[in-house]
C-alpha atoms as a PDB file:
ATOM      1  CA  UNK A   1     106.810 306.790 251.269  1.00  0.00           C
ATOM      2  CA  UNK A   2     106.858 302.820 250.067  1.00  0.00           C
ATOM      3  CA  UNK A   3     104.328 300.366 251.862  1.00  0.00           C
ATOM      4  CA  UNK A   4     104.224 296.647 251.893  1.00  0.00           C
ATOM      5  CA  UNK A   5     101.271 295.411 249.352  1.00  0.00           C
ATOM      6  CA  UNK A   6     100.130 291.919 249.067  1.00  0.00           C
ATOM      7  CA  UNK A   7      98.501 292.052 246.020  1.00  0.00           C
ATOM      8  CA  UNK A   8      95.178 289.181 246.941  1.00  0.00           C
ATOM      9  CA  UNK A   9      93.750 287.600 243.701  1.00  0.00           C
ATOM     10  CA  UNK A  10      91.531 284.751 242.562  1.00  0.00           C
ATOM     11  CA  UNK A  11      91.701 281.900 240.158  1.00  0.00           C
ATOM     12  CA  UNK A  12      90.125 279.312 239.131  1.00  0.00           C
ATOM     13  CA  UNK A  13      92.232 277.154 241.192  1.00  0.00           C
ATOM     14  CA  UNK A  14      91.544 279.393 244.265  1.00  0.00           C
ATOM     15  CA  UNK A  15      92.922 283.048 246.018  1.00  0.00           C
ATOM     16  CA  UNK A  16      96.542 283.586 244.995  1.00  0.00           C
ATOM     17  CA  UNK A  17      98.831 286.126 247.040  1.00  0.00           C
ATOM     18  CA  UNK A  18     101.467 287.913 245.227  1.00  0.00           C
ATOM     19  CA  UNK A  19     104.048 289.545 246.495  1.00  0.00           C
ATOM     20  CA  UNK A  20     104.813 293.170 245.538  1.00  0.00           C
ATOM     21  CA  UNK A  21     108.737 294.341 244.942  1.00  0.00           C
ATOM     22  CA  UNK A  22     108.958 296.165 248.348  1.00  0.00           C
ATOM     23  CA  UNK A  23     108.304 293.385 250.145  1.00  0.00           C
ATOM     24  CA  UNK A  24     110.912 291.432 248.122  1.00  0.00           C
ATOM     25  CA  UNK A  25     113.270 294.255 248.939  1.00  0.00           C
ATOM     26  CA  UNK A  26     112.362 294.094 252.547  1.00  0.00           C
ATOM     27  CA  UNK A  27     113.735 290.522 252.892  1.00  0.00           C
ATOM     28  CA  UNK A  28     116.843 291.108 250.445  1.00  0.00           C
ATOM     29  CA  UNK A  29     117.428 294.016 253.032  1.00  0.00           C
ATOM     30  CA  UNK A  30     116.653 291.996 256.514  1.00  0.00           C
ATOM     31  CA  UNK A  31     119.020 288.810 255.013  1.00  0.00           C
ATOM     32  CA  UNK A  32     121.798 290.951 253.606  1.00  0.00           C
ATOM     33  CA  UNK A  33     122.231 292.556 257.293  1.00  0.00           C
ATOM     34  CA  UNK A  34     121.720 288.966 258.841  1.00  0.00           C
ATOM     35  CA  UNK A  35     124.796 287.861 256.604  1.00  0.00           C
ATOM     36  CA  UNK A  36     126.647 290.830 257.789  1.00  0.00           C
ATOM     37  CA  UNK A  37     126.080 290.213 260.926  1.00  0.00           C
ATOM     38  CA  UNK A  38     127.010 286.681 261.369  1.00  0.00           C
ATOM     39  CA  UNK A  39     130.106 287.001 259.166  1.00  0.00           C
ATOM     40  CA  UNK A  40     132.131 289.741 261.626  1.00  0.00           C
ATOM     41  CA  UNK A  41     134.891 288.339 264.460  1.00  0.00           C
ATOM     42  CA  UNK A  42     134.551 291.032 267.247  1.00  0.00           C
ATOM     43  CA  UNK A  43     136.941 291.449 269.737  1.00  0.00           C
ATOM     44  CA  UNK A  44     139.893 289.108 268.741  1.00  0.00           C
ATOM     45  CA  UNK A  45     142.269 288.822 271.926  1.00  0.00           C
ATOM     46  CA  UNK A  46     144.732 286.404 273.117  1.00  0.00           C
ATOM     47  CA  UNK A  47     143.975 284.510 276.751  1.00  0.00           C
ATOM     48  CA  UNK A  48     147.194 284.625 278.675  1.00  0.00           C
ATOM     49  CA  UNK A  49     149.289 281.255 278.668  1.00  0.00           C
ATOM     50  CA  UNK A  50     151.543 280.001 281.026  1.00  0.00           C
ATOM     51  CA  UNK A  51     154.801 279.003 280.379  1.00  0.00           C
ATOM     52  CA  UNK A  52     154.163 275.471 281.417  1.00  0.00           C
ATOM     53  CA  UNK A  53     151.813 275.217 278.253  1.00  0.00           C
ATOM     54  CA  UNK A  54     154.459 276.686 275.668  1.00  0.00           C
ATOM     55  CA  UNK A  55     155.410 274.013 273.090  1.00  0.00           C
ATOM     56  CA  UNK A  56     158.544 275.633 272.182  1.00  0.00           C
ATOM     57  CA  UNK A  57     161.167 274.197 269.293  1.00  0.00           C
ATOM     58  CA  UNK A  58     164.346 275.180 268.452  1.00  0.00           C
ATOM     59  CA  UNK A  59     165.683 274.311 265.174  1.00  0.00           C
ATOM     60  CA  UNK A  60     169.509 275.146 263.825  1.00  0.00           C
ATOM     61  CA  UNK A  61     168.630 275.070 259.974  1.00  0.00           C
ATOM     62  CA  UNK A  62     167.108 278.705 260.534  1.00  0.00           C
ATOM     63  CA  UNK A  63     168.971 281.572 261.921  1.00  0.00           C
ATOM     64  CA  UNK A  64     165.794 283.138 264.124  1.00  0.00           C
ATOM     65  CA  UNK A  65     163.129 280.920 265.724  1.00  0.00           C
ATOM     66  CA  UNK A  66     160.075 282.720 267.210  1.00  0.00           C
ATOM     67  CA  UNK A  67     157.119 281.515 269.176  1.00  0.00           C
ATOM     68  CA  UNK A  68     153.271 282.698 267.870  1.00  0.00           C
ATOM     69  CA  UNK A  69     150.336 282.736 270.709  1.00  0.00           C
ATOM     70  CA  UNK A  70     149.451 279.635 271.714  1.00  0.00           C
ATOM     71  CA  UNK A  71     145.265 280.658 272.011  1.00  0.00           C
ATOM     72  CA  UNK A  72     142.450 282.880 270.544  1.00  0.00           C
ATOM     73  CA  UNK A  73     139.234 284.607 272.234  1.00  0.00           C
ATOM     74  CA  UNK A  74     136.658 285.898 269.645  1.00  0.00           C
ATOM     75  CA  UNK A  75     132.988 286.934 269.684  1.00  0.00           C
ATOM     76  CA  UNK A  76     130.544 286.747 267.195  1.00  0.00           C
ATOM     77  CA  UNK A  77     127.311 285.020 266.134  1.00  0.00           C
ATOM     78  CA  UNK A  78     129.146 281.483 263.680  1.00  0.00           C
ATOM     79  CA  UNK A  79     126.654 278.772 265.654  1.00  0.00           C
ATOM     80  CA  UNK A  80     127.939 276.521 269.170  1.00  0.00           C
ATOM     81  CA  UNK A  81     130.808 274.648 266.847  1.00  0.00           C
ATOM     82  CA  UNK A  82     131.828 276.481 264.428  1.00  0.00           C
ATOM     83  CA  UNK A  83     135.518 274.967 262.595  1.00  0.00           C
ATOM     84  CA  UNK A  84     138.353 277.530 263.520  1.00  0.00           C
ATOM     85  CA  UNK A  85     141.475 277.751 260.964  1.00  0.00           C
ATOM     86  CA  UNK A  86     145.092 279.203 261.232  1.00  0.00           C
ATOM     87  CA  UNK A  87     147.044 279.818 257.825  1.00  0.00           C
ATOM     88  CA  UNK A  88     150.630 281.131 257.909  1.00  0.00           C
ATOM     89  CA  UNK A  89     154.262 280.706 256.753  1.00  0.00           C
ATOM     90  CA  UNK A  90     156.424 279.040 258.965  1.00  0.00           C
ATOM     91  CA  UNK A  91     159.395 280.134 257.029  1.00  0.00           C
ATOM     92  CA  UNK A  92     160.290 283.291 254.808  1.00  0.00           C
ATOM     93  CA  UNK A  93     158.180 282.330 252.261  1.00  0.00           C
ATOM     94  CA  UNK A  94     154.952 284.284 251.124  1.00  0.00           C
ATOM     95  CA  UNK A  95     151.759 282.615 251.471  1.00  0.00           C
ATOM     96  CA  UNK A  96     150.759 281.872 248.063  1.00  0.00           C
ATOM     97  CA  UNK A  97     147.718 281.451 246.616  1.00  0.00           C
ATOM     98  CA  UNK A  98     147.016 280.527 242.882  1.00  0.00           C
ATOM     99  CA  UNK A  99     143.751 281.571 242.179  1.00  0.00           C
ATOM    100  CA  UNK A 100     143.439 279.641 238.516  1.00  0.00           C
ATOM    101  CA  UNK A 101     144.099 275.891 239.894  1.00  0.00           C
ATOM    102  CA  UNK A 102     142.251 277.553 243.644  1.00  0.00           C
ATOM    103  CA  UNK A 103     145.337 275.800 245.180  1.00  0.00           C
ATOM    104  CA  UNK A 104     147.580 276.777 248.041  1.00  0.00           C
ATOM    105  CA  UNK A 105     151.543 276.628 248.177  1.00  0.00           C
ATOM    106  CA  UNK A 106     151.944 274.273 251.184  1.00  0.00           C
ATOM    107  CA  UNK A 107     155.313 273.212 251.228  1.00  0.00           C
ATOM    108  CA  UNK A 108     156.080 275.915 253.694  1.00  0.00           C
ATOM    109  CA  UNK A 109     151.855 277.197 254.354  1.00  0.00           C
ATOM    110  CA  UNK A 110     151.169 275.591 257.820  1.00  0.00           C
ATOM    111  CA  UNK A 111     147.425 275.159 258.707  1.00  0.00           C
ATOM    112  CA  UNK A 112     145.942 274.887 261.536  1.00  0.00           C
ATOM    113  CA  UNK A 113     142.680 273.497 263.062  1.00  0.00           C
ATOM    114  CA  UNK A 114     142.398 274.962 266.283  1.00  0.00           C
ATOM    115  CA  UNK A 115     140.912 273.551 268.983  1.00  0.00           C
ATOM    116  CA  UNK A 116     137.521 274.810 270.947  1.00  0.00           C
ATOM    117  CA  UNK A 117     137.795 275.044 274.460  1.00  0.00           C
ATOM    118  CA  UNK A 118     135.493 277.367 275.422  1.00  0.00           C
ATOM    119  CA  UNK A 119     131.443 278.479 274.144  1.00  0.00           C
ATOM    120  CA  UNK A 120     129.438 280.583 275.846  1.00  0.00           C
ATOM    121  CA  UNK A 121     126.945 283.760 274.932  1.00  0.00           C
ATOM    122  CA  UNK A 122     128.582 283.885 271.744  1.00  0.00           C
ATOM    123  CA  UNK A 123     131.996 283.610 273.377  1.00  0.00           C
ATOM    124  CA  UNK A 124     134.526 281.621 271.820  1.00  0.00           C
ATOM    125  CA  UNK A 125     138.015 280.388 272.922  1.00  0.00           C
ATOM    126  CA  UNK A 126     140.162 277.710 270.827  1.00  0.00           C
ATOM    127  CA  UNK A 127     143.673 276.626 271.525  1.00  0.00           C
ATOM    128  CA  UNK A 128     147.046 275.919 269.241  1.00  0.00           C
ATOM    129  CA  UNK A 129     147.974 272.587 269.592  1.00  0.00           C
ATOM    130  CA  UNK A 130     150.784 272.366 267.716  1.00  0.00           C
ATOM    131  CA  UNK A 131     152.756 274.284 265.113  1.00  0.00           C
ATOM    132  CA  UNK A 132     153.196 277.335 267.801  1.00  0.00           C
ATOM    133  CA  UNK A 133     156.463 278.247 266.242  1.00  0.00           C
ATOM    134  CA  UNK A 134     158.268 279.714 263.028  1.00  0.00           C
ATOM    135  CA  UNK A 135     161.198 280.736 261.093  1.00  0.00           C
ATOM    136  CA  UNK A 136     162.969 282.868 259.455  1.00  0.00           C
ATOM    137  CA  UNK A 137     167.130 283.353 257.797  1.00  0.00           C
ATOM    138  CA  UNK A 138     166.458 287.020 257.793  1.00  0.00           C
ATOM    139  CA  UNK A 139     169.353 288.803 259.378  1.00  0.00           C
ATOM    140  CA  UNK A 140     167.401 290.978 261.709  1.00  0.00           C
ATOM    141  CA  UNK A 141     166.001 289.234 264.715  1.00  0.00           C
ATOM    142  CA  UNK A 142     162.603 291.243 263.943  1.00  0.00           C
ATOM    143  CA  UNK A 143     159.681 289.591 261.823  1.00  0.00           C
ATOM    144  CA  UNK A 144     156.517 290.832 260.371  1.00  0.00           C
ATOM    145  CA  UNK A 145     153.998 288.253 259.329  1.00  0.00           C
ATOM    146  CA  UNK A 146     150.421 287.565 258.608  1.00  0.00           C
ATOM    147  CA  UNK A 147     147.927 285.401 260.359  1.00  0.00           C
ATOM    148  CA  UNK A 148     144.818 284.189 258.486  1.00  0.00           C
ATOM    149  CA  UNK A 149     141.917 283.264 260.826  1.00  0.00           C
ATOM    150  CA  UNK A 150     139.181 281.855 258.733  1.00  0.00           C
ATOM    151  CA  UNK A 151     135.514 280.774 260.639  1.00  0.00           C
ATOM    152  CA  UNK A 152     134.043 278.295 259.383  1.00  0.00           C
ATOM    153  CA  UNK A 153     129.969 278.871 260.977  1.00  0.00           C
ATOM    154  CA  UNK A 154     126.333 277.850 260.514  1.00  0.00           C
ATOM    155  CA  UNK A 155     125.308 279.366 257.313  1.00  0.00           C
ATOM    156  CA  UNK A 156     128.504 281.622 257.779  1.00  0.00           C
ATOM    157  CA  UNK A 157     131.788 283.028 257.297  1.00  0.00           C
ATOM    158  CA  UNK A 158     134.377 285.058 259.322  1.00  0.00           C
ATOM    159  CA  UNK A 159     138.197 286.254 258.097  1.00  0.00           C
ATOM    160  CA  UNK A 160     140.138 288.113 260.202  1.00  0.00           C
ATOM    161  CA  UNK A 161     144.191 288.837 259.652  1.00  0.00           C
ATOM    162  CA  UNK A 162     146.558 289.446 262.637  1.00  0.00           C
ATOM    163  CA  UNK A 163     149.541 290.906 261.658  1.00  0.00           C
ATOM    164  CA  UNK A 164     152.313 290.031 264.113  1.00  0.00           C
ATOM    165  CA  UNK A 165     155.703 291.900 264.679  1.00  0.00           C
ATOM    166  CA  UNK A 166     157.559 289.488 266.864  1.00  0.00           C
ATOM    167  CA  UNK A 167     160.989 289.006 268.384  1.00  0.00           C
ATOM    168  CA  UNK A 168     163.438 285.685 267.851  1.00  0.00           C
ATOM    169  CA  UNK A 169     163.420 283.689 271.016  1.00  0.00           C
ATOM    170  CA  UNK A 170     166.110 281.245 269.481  1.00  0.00           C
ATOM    171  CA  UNK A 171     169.299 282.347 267.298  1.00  0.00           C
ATOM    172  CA  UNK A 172     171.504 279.772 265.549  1.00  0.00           C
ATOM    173  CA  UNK A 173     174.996 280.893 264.796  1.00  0.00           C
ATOM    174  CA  UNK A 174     177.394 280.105 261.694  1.00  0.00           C
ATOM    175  CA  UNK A 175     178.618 277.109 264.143  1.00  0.00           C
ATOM    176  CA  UNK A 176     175.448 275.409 264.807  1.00  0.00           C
ATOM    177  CA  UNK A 177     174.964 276.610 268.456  1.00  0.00           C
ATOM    178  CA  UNK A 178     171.210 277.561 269.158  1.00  0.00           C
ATOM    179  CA  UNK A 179     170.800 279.915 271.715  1.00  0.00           C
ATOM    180  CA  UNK A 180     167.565 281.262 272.962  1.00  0.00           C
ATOM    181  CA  UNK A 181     165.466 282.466 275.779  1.00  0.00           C
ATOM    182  CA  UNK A 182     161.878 280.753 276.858  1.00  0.00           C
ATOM    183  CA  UNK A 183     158.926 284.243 275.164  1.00  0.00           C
ATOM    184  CA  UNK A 184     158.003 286.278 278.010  1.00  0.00           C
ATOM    185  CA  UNK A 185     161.114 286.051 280.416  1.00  0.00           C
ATOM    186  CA  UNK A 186     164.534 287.628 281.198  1.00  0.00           C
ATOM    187  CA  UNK A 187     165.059 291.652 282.210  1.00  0.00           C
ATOM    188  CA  UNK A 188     162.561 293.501 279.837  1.00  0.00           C
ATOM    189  CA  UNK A 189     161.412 290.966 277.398  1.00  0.00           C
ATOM    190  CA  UNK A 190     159.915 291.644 274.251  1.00  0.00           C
ATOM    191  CA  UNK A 191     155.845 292.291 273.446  1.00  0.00           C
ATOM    192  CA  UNK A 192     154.973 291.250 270.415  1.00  0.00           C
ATOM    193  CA  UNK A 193     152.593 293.119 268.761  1.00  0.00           C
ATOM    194  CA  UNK A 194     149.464 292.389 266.978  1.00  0.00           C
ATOM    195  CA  UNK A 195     147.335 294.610 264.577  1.00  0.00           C
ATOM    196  CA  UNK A 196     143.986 292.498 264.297  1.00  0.00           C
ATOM    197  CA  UNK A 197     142.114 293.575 261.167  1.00  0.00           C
ATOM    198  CA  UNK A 198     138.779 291.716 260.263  1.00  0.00           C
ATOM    199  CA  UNK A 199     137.643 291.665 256.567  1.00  0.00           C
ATOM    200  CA  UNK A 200     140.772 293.842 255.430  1.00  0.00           C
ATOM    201  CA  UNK A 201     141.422 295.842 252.755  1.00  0.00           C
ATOM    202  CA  UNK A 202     144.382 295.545 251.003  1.00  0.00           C
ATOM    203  CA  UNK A 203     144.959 299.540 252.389  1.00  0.00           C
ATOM    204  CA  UNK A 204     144.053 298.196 255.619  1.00  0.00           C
ATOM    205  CA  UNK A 205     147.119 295.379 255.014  1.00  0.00           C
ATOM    206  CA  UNK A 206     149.586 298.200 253.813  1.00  0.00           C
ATOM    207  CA  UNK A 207     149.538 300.088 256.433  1.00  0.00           C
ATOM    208  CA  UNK A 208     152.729 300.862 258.332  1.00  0.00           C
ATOM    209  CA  UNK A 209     153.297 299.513 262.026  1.00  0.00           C
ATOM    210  CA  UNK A 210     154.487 301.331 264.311  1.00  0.00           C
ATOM    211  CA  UNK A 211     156.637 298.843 267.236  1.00  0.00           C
ATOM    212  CA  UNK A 212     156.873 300.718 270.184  1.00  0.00           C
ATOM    213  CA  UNK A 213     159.389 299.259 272.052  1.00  0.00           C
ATOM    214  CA  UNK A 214     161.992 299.742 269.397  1.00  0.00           C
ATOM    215  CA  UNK A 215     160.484 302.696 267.596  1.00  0.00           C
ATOM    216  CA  UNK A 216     160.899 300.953 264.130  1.00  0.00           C
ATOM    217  CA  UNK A 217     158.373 301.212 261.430  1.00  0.00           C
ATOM    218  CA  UNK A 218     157.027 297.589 259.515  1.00  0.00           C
ATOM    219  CA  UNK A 219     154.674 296.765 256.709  1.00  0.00           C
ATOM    220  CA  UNK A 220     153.775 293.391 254.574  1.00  0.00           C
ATOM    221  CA  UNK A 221     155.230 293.217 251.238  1.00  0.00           C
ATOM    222  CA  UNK A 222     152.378 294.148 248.703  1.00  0.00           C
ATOM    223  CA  UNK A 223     152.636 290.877 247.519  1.00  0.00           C
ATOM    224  CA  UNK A 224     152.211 289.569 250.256  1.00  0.00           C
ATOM    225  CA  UNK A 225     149.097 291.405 250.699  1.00  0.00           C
ATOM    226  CA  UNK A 226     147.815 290.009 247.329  1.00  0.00           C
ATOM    227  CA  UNK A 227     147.950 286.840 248.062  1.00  0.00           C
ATOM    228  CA  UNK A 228     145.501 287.444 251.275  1.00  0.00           C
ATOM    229  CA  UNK A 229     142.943 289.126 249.569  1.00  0.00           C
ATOM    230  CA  UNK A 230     142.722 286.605 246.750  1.00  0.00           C
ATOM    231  CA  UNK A 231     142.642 284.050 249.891  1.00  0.00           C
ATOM    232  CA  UNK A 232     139.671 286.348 250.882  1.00  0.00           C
ATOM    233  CA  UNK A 233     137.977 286.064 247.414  1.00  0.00           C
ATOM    234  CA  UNK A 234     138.269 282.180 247.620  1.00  0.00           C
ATOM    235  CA  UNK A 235     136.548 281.908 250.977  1.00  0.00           C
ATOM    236  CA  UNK A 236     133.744 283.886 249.993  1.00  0.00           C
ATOM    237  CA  UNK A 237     133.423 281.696 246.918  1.00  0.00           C
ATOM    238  CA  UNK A 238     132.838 278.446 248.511  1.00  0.00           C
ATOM    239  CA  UNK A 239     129.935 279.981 250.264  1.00  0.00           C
ATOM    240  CA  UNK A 240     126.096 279.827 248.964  1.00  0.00           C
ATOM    241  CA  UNK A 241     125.528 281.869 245.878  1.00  0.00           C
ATOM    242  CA  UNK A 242     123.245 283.786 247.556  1.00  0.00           C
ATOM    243  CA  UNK A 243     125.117 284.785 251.044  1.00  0.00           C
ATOM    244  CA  UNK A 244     128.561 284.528 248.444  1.00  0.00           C
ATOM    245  CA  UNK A 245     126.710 287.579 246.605  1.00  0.00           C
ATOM    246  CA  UNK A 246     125.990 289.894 250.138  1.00  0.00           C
ATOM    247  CA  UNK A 247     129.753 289.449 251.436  1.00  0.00           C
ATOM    248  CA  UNK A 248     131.037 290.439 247.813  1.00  0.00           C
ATOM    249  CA  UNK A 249     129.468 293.616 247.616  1.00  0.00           C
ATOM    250  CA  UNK A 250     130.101 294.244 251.645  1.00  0.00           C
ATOM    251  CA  UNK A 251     134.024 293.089 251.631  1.00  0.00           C
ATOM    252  CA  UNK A 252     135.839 292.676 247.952  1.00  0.00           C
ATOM    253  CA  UNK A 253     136.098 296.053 246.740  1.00  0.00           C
ATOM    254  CA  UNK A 254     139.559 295.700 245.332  1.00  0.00           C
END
């Protein structure tokens, strides 16, 4: 069994105290579970909207239009303010990430700040204000796609993925005429579904969905999947060396 020794000695400039390697061990130990700690997103879940707050757009340069949630709940321990980001593709394109230049593609990468609306006993709730919707020319009317929620805390970091299979609420046809129907009404409208993964692996990410409501299978492209874990690395990165080193060992292991 260890114990905690201060090793008490004297000098000629006085007592010194030195510290023996369990006790260094005994911090590393209590700040590497701190770090942990205040770097998970617990419960991710999406506050019901009403209609009257949908921003919805229809566009005819894009066969399939769909419209993403328009609000996030989370818990977790990132401070009374912490910065809230969205990353995804609002078209068929991959996000991309090149990690030599540490540069993202944004021609087609929308970000989003989202807004805080509501803080309390490490509750959080932040709103989309704009940039609810995306695209696709896919023939099927069915998408899979990624969302990147990055938390930006006090002394912290949180990065979640939500994984969305979704249903087009707008179709264009070869002659220009958009059709569509507002998310959530008509006779047996669609669900989307969400698969909300927080620090993923990229086995985590390649999982197969399963969509009930159609009984079809999906799953991200692997690279796809590439490109969020190297978005992972990059986060972690801009963190101090020290808390950088904790969520290394805890979340890159690929």
């Amino acid at each position: 069994m260890s114990f905690i020794k201060l090793n008490v000695g004297m000098s000629f400039s006085g007592p010194t105290i030195g510290i023996s390697p369990d006790f260094r061990e005994f911090i590393n130990v209590i700040n590497k579970k701190r770090y942990i700690r205040k770097s998970r997103i617990d419960n991710i879940h999406f506050p019901f909207a009403g209609q009257s707050t949908m921003s919805w757009e229809l566009r005819g340069d894009y066969k399939h239009g769909f419209y993403a949630f328009s609000s996030i709940a989370f818990e977790g321990e990132f401070g009374p303010n912490p910065d809230v980001f969205m990353l995804f593709s609002k078209n068929d394109n991959l996000i991309e990430f090149n990690s030599k230049e540490h540069s993202l593609n944004d021609d087609d990468l929308t970000v989003v700040k989202l807004k805080k609306n509501i803080f309390k006993n490490n509750k959080y709730e932040y709103g989309i204000e704009k940039e609810l919707n995306y695209y696709s020319n896919s023939e099927s009317e069915y998408d899979i796609r990624p969302f990147i929620i990055v938390v930006f805390g006090e002394d912290s970091l949180g990065f979640a993925t939500i994984t969305l299979i979704n249903k087009s609420s707008s179709t264009a046809n070869s002659n220009g005429f958009i059709g569509g129907t507002m998310p959530g009404t008509g006779v047996n409208p669609f669900q989307p579904q969400a698969r909300k993964l927080v620090w993923p692996t990229g086995k985590d990410l390649l999982r197969t969905l399963k969509e009930p409501q159609t009984g079809r299978s999906f799953r991200l492209d692997k690279e796809q999947v590439d490109n969020i874990l190297n978005l992972k690395r990059y986060f972690v990165n801009l963190l101090e060396p020290n808390i950088a080193k904790v969520l290394k060992e805890e979340y890159i292991t690929e």
